[in-house]
Protein backbone atom coordinates (compact mmCIF):
# COMPACT_ATOMS: atom_id res chain seq x y z
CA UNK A 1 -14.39 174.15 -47.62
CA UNK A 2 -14.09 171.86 -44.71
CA UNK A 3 -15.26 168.10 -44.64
CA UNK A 4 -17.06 166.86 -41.55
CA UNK A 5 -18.07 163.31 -40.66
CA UNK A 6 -20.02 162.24 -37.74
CA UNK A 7 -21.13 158.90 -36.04
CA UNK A 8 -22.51 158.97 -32.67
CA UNK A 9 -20.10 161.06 -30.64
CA UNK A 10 -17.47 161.13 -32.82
CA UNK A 11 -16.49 163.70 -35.36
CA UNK A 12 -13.66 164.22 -37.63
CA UNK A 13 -12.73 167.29 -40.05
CA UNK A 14 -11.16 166.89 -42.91
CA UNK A 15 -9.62 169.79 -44.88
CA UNK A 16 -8.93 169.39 -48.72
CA UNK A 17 -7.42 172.61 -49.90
CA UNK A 18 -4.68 172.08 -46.68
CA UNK A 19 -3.44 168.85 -47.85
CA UNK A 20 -6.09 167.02 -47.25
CA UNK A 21 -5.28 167.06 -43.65
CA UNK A 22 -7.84 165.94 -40.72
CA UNK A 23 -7.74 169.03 -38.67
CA UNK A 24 -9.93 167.20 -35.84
CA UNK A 25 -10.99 163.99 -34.50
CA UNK A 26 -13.21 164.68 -31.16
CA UNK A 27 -14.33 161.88 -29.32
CA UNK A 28 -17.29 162.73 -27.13
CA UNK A 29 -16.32 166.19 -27.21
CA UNK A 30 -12.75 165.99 -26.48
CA UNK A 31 -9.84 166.69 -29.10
CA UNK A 32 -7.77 163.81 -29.67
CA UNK A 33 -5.20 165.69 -32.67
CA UNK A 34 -3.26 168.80 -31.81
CA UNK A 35 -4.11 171.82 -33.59
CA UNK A 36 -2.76 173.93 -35.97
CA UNK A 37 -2.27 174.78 -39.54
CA UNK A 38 0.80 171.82 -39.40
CA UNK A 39 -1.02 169.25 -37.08
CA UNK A 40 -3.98 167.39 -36.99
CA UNK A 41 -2.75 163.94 -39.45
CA UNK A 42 -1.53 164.77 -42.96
CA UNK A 43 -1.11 162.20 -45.78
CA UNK A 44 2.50 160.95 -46.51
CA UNK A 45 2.55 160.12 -50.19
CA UNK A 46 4.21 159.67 -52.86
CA UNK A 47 6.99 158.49 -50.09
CA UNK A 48 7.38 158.80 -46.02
CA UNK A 49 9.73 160.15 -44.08
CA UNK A 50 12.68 161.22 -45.13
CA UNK A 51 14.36 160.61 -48.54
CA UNK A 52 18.10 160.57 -48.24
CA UNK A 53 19.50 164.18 -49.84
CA UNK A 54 16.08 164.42 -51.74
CA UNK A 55 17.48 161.49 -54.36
CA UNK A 56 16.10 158.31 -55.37
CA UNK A 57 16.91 155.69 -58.49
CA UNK A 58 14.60 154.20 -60.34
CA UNK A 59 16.11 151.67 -62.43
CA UNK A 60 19.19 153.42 -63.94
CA UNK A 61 17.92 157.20 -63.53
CA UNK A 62 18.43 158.99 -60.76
CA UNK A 63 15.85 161.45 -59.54
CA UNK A 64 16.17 164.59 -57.32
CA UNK A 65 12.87 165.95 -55.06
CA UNK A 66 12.80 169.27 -53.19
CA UNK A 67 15.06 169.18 -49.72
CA UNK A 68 12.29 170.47 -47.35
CA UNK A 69 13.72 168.93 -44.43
CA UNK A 70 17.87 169.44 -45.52
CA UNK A 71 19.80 168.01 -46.09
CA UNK A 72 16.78 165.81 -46.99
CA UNK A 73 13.20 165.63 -48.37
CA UNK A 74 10.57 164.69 -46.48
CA UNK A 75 7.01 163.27 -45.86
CA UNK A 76 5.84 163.37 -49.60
CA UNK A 77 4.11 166.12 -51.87
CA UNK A 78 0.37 165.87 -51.64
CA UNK A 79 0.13 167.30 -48.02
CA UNK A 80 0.96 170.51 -49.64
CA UNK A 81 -1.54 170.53 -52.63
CA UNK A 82 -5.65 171.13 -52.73
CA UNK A 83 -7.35 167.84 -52.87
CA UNK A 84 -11.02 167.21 -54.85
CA UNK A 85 -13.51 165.71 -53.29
CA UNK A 86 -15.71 162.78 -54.88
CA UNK A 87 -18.31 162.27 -52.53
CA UNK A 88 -18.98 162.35 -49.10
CA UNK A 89 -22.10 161.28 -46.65
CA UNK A 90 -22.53 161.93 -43.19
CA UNK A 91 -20.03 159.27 -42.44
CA UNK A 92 -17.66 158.91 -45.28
CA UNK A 93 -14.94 160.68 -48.10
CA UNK A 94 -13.73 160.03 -50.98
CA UNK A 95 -10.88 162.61 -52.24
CA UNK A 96 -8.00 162.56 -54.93
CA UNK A 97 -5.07 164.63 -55.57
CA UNK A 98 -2.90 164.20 -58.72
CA UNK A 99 0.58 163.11 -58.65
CA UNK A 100 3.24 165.63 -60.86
CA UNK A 101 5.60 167.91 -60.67
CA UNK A 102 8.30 168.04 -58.47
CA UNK A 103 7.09 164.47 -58.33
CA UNK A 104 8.57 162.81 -61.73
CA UNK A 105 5.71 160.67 -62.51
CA UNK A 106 2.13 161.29 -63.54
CA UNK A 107 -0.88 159.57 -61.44
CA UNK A 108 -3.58 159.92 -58.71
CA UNK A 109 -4.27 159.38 -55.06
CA UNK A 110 -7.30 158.38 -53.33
CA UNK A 111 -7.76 158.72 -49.87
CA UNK A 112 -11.05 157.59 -48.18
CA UNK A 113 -12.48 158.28 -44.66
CA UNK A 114 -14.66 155.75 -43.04
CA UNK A 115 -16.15 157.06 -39.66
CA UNK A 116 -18.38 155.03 -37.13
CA UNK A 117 -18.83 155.23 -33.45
CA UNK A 118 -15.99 153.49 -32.45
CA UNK A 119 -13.37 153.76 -35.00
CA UNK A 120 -12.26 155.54 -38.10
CA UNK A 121 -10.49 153.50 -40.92
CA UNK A 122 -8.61 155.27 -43.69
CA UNK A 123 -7.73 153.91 -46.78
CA UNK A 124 -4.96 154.69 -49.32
CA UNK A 125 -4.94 154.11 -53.10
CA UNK A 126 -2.32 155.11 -55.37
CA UNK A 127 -2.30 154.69 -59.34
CA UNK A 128 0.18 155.71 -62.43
CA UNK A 129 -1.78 157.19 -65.76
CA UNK A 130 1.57 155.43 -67.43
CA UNK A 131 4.51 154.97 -65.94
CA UNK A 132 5.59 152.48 -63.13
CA UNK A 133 7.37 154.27 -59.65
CA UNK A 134 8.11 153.46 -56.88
CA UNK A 135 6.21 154.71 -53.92
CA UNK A 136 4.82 154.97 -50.44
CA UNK A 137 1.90 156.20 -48.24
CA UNK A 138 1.39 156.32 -44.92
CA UNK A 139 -0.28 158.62 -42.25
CA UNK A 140 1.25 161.31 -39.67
CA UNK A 141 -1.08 162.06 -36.82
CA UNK A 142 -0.34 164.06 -34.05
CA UNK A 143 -1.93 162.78 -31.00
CA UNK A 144 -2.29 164.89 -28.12
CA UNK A 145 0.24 164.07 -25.59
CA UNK A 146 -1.99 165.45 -22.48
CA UNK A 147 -6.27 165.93 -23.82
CA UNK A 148 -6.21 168.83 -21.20
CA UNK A 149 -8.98 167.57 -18.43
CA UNK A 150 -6.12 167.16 -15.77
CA UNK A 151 -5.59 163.59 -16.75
CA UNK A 152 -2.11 161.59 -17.00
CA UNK A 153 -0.17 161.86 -20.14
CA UNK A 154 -0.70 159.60 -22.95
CA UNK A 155 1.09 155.51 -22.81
CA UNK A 156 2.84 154.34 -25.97
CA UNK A 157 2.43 150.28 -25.55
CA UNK A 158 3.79 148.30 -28.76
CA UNK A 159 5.68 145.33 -29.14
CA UNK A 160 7.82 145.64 -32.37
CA UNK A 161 10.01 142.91 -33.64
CA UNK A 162 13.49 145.07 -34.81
CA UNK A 163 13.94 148.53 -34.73
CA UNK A 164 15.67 150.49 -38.14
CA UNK A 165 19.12 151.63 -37.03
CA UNK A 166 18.97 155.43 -37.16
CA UNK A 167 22.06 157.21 -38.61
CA UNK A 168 23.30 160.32 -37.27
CA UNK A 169 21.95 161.68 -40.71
CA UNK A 170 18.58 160.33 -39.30
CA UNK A 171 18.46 158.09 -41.85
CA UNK A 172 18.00 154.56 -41.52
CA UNK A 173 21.66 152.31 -41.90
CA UNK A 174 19.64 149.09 -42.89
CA UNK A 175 20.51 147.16 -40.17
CA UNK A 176 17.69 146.09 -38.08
CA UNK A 177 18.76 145.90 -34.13
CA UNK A 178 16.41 145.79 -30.85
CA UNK A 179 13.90 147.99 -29.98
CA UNK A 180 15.14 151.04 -27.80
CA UNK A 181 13.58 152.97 -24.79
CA UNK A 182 12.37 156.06 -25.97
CA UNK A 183 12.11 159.57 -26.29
CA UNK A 184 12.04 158.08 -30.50
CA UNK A 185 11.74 159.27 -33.84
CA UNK A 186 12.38 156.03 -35.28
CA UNK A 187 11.07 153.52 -37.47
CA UNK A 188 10.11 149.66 -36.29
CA UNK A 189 9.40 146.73 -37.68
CA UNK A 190 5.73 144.70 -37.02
CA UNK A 191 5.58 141.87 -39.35
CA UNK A 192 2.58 140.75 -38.00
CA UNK A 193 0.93 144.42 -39.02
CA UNK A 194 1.19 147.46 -36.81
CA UNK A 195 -0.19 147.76 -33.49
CA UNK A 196 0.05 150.35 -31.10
CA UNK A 197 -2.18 151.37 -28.22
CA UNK A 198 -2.47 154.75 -26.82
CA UNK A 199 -3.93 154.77 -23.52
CA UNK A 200 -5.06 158.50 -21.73
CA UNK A 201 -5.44 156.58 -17.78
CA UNK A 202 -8.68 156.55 -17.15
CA UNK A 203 -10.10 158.97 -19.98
CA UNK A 204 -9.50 156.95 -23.47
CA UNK A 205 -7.99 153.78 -25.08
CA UNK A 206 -7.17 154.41 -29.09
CA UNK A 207 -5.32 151.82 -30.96
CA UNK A 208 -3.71 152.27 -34.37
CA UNK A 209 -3.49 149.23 -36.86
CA UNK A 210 -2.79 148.51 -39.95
CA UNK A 211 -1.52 145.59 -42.71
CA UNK A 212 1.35 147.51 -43.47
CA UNK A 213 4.58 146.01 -41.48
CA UNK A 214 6.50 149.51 -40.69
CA UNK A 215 5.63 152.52 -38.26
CA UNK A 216 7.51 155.30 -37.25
CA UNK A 217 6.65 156.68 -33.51
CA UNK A 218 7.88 160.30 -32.94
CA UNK A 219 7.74 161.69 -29.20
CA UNK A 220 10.26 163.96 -28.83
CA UNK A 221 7.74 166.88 -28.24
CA UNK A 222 5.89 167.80 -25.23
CA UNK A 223 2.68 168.87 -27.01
CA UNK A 224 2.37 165.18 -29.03
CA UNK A 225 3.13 161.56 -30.03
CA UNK A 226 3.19 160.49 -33.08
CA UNK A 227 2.12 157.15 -34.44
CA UNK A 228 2.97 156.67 -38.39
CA UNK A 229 1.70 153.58 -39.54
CA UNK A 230 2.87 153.21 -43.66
CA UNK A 231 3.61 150.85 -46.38
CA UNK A 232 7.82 151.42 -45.85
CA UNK A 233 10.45 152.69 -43.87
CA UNK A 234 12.63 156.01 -44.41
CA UNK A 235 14.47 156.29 -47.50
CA UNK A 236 12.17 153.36 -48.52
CA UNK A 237 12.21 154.83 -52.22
CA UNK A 238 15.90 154.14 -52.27
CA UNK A 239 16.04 150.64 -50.15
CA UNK A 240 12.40 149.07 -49.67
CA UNK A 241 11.18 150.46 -53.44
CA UNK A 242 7.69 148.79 -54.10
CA UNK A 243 6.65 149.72 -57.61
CA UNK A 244 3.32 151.35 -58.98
CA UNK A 245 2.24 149.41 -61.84
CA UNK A 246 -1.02 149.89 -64.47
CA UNK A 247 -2.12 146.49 -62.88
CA UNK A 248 -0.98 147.06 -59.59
CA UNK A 249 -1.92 150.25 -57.49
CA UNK A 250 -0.31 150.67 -53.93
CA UNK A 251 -3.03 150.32 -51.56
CA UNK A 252 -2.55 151.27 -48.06
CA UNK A 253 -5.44 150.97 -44.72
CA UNK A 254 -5.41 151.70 -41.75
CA UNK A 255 -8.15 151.68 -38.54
CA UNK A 256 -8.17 153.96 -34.98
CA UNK A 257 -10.66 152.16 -32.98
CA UNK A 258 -11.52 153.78 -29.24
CA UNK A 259 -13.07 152.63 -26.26
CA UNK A 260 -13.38 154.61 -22.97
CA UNK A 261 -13.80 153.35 -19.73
C-alpha cells in the first residue's frame, strides 16, 4: 500500500513494497519525478553506483554481489526488496528494510521522509545486528527534464571542486581532474557538502543538498536529470570503504527545498 505525505501544496508518494521508492513529488500540482515502475527516486544502499565486477574486500575476504549492471553491480539491494513501515503522519515516514542475502552481512536500514511546504528532507540510517561492513547510501531521483507546461528544459548549476576520472569501464580511475561540460554520468567532488540547483525558467527553483561530499549527476537521457547526492563515490566499497560499526551507524541526509517565482 502506498505512502502519501502532504504539506500545503506539496505531496509526495512513497511506495514500500517497490523498494521503497517515491513514485511522486508534485509541487502545486505539477510532477517533478518521472514516472514509472523504475523512476521516481529509489534508495541506493548498501553501496552506490557501480561496484567494480560485483567484488569488494573487506579486510582479507573478498566478496562477490550480483552483476545487475555487467560487467558490474550496481545501485545497492534494498531498492528491490518490500520495506515495513514504522509510522507515518500526514507529513512524515519512518520505514526499514533488512540487510542479507546476496548482501554478506546482517543489519537494517531506516529511511525517513520529512515533508513541509517548501522542502522535503530525507534521512538515511544504516546499522549491523553484528558484524562491521563497509557501506554506502545515497539517493537516485529522476527529475523531469521538461515538467510538460511548454516551459524551457531544466538548468543543472553546481560548482564542484574535482571531478572522479571515469574509466572506459565507467568506473572511477581515482584520480580526481577538473570538472567537464556535460552530457555526464559522473561523479564530483563538493567538500563543502553537495549543492546543486535545478532551475525550470520561470516555473520552479529546487535545490538538492546534503553533508555528504560526493554526487553523481546523470543527463544523458532526454526524459531526465539525475542528481545523486550520497555518502561515496563508485566503487566506493572497494576505494572510499567507510565501515558500519555496533557504535557507529552510517547516517546519511539530505534536503530538496523549492521556491517558485
Amino acid at each position: 500500500m502506498q505512502t502519501r505525505l502532504s504539506a500545503g501544496d506539496a505531496e509526495l508518494t512513497i511506495n514500500p513494497e517497490n523498494g521503497c521508492r517515491i513514485e511522486s513529488l508534485r509541487i502545486g500540482g505539477t510532477e517533478v519525478l518521472r514516472q514509472g515502475e523504475r523512476y521516481g527516486s529509489f534508495p541506493m544502499v548498501p553501496w552506490c553506483g557501480r561496484t567494480a565486477l560485483g567484488r569488494f574486500r573487506d579486510g582479507a575476504t573478498e566478496h562477490r554481489l550480483p552483476v545487475n549492471a555487467a560487467p558490474h553491480a550496481i545501485h545497492g539491494t534494498v531498492r528491490n526488496l518490500a520495506w515495513k513501515t514504522v509510522r507515518s503522519s500526514a507529513t512524515e515516514a519512518v520505514l526499514t528494510c533488512e540487510l542479507g542475502d546476496p548482501w554478506p552481512y546482517k543489519g537494517l536500514v531506516t529511511q525517513v521522509f520529512e515533508l513541509a511546504e517548501d522542502a522535503l528532507t530525507l534521512r538515511f540510517g544504516v546499522e549491523t545486528y553484528a558484524d562491521s561492513f563497509p557501506a554506502q547510501a545515497g539517493w537516485h531521483p529522476w527529475f523531469l527534464r521538461n515538467l510538460g507546461h511548454g516551459g524551457q528544459d531544466v538548468r543543472v548549476d553546481f560548482a564542484p571542486a574535482w571531478q572522479e576520472e571515469r574509466g572506459e569501464d565507467h568506473i572511477p580511475t581515482g584520480r580526481r581532474i577538473d570538472p567537464l561540460p556535460g552530457p555526464w554520468d559522473d561523479c564530483f567532488g563538493m567538500p563543502g557538502g553537495v549543492d546543486v540547483t535545478l532551475t525550470w525558467p520561470g516555473e520552479l527553483e529546487l535545490k538538492v543538498t546534503s553533508r555528504s561530499e560526493w554526487v553523481v549527476i546523470y543527463d544523458e537521457q532526454a526524459e531526465a536529470v539525475c542528481v545523486e547526492p550520497q555518502s561515496g563515490p563508485p566503487n566506493g566499497l572497494n576505494t572510499h570503504p567507510r565501515l558500519v560499526t555496533p557504535i557507529d551507524p552510517l547516517e546519511v541526509e539530505s534536503v530538496w527545498s523549492w521556491r517558485r517565482p
